[in-house]
C-alpha atoms as a PDB file:
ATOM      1  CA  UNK A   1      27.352 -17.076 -14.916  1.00  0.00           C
ATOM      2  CA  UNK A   2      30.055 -17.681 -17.502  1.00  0.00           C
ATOM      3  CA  UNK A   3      30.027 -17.801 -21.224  1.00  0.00           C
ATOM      4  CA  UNK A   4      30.770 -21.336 -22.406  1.00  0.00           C
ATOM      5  CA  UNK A   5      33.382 -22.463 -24.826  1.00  0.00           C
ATOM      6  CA  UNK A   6      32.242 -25.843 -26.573  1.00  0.00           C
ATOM      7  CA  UNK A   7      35.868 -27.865 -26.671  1.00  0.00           C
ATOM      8  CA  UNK A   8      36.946 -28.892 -29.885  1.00  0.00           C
ATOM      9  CA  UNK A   9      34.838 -27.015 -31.696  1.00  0.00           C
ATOM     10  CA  UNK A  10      35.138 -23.531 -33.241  1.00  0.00           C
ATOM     11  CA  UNK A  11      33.604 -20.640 -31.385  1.00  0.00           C
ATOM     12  CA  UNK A  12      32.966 -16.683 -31.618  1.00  0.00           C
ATOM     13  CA  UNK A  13      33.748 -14.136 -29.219  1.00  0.00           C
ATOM     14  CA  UNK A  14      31.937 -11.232 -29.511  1.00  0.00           C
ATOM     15  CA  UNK A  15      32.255  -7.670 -28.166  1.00  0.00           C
ATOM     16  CA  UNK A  16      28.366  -6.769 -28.912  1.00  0.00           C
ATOM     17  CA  UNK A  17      26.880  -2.988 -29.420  1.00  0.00           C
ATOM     18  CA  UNK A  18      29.976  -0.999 -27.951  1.00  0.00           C
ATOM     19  CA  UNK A  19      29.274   2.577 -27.555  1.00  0.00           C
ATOM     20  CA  UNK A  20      30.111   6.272 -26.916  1.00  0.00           C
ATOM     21  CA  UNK A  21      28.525   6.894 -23.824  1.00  0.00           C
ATOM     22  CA  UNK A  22      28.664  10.573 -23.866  1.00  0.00           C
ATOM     23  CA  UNK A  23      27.277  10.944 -27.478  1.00  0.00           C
ATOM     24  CA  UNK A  24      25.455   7.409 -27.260  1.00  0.00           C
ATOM     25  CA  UNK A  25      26.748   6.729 -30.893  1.00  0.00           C
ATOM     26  CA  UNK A  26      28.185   3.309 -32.067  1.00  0.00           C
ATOM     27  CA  UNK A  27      31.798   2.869 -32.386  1.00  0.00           C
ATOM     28  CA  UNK A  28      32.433   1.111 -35.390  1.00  0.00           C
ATOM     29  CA  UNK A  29      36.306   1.361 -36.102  1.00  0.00           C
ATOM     30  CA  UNK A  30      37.934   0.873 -32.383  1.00  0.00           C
ATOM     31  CA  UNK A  31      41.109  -1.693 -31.861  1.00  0.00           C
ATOM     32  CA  UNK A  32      39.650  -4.614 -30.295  1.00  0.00           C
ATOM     33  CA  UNK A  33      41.722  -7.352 -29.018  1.00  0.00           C
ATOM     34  CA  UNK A  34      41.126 -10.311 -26.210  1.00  0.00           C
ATOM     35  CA  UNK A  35      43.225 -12.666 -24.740  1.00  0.00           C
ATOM     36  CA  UNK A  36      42.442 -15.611 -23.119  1.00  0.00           C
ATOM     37  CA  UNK A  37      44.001 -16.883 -19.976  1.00  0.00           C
ATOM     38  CA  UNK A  38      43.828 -20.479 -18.110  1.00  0.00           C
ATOM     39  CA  UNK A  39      42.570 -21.279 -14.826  1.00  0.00           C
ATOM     40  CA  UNK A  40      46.589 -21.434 -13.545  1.00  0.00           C
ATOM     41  CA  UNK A  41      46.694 -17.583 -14.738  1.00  0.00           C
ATOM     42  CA  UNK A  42      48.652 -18.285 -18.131  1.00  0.00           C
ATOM     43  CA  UNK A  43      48.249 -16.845 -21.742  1.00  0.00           C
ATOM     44  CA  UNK A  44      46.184 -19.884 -23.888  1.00  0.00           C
ATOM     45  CA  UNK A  45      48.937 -19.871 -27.148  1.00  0.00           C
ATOM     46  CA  UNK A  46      46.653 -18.536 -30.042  1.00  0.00           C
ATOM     47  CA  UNK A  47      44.796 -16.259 -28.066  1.00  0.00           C
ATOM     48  CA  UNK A  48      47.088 -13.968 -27.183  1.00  0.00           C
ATOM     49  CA  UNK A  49      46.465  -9.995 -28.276  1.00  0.00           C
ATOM     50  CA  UNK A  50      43.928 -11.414 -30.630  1.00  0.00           C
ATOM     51  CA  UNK A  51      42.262  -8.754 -33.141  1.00  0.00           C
ATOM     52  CA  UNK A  52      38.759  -8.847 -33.209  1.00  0.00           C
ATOM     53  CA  UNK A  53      37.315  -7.148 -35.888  1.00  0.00           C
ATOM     54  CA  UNK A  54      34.429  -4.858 -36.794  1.00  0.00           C
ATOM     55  CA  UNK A  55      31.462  -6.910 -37.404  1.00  0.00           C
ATOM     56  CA  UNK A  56      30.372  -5.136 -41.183  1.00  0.00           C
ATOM     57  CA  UNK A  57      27.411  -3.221 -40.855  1.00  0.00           C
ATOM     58  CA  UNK A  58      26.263  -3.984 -37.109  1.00  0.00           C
ATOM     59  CA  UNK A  59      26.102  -1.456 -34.731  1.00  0.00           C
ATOM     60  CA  UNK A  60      29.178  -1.289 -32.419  1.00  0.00           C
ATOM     61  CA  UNK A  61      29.885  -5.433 -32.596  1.00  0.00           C
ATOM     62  CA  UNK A  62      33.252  -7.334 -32.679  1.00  0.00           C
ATOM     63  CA  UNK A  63      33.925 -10.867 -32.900  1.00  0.00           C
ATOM     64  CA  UNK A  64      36.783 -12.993 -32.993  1.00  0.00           C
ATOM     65  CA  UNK A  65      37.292 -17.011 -33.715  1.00  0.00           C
ATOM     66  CA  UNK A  66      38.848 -19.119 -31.304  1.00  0.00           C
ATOM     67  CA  UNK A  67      39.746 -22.483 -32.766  1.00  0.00           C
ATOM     68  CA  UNK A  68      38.693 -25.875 -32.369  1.00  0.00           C
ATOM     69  CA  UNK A  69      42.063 -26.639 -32.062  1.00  0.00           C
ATOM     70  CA  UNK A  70      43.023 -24.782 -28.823  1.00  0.00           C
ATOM     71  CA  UNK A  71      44.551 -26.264 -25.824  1.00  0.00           C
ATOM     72  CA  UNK A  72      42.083 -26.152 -23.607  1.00  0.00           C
ATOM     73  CA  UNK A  73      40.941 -29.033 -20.770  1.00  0.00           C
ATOM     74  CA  UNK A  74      37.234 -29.632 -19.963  1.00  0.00           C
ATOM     75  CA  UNK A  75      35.154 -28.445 -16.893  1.00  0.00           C
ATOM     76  CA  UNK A  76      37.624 -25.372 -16.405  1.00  0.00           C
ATOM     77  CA  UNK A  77      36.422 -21.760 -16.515  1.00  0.00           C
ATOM     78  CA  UNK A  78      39.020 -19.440 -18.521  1.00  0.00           C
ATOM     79  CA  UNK A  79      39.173 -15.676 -18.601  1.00  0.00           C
ATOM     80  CA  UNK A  80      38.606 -13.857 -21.653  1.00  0.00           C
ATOM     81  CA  UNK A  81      40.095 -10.327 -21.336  1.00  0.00           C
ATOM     82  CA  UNK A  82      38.806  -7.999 -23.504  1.00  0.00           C
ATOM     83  CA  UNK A  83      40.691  -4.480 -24.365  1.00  0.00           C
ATOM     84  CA  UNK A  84      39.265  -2.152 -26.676  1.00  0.00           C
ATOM     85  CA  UNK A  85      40.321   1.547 -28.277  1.00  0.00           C
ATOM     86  CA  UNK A  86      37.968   3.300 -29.817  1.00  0.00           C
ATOM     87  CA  UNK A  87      40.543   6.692 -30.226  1.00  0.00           C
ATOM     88  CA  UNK A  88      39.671   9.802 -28.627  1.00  0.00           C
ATOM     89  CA  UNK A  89      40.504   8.772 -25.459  1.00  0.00           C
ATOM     90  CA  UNK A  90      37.693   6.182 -25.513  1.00  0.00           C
ATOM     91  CA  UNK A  91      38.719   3.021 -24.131  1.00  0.00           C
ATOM     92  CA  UNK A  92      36.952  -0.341 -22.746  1.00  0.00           C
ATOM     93  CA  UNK A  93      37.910  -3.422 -20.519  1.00  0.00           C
ATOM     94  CA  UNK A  94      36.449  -6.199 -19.493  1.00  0.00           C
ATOM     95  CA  UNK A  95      36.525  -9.852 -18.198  1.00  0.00           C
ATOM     96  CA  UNK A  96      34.331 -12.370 -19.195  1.00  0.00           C
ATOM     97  CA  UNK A  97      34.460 -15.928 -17.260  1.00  0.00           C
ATOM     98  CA  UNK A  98      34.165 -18.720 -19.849  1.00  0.00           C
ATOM     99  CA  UNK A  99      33.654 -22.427 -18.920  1.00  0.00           C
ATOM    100  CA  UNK A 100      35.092 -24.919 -21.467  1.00  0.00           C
ATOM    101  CA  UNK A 101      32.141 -28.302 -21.897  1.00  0.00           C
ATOM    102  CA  UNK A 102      32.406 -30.842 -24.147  1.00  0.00           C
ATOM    103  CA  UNK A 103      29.119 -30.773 -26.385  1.00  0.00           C
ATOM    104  CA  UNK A 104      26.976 -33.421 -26.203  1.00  0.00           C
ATOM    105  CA  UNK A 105      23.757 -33.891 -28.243  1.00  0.00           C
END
C-alpha cells in the first residue's frame, strides 16, 4: 500500500524510530536524505538529496517537508528513496511508494 501525498498541500516525510540493530539503541545524529522520483523515473526538482533532520528529542525519527508547491500530477504513485548514515558503518535504504490525491473533504 503506498503512503499518500495530498497535492497542493504541504506534507512530512518521516524516517520513524531508526535503530542500531546490533546494540538496539536509537540513532539520533545519522545523515538522512530522500529523494523523490516520478512515475517516468525522473528526479521531482526540490526533492532532490533532501536533508531530513533529527526530529528533537524522539527516538531515532526524521522528517522532512515537501512543499505544496511541487510539481506533481494527481492519481500517480512516486518513489520516495530514502538514504540514511548513521556513521560507523551503519547505513539504511529504503523505498517507499507514495500516491499523490487531491484532498477532498
Amino acid at each position: 500500500m503506498a503512503e499518500i501525498i495530498f497535492l497542493a498541500n504541504d506534507n512530512i516525510i518521516m524516517l520513524a524510530g531508526m535503530k542500531n540493530v546490533t546494540t538496539d539503541s536509537y540513532i539520533n545524529d545519522a545523515t538522512v536524505t530522500v529523494t523523490l522520483v516520478d512515475p517516468d523515473g525522473v528526479d521531482v526538482p526540490g526533492v532532490v538529496d533532501m536533508a531530513m533532520p533529527y526530529v528533537t528529542d524522539s527516538d531515532g525519527d526524521y522528517t522532512a517537508l515537501l512543499v505544496d508547491t511541487l510539481d506533481l500530477d494527481s492519481r500517480r504513485i512516486y518513489l520516495a528513496k530514502v538514504t540514511a548514515d548513521g556513521g560507523d558503518g551503519l547505513k539504511w535504504y529504503g523505498e517507499i511508494d507514495c500516491e499523490v490525491l487531491v484532498r477532498k473533504s
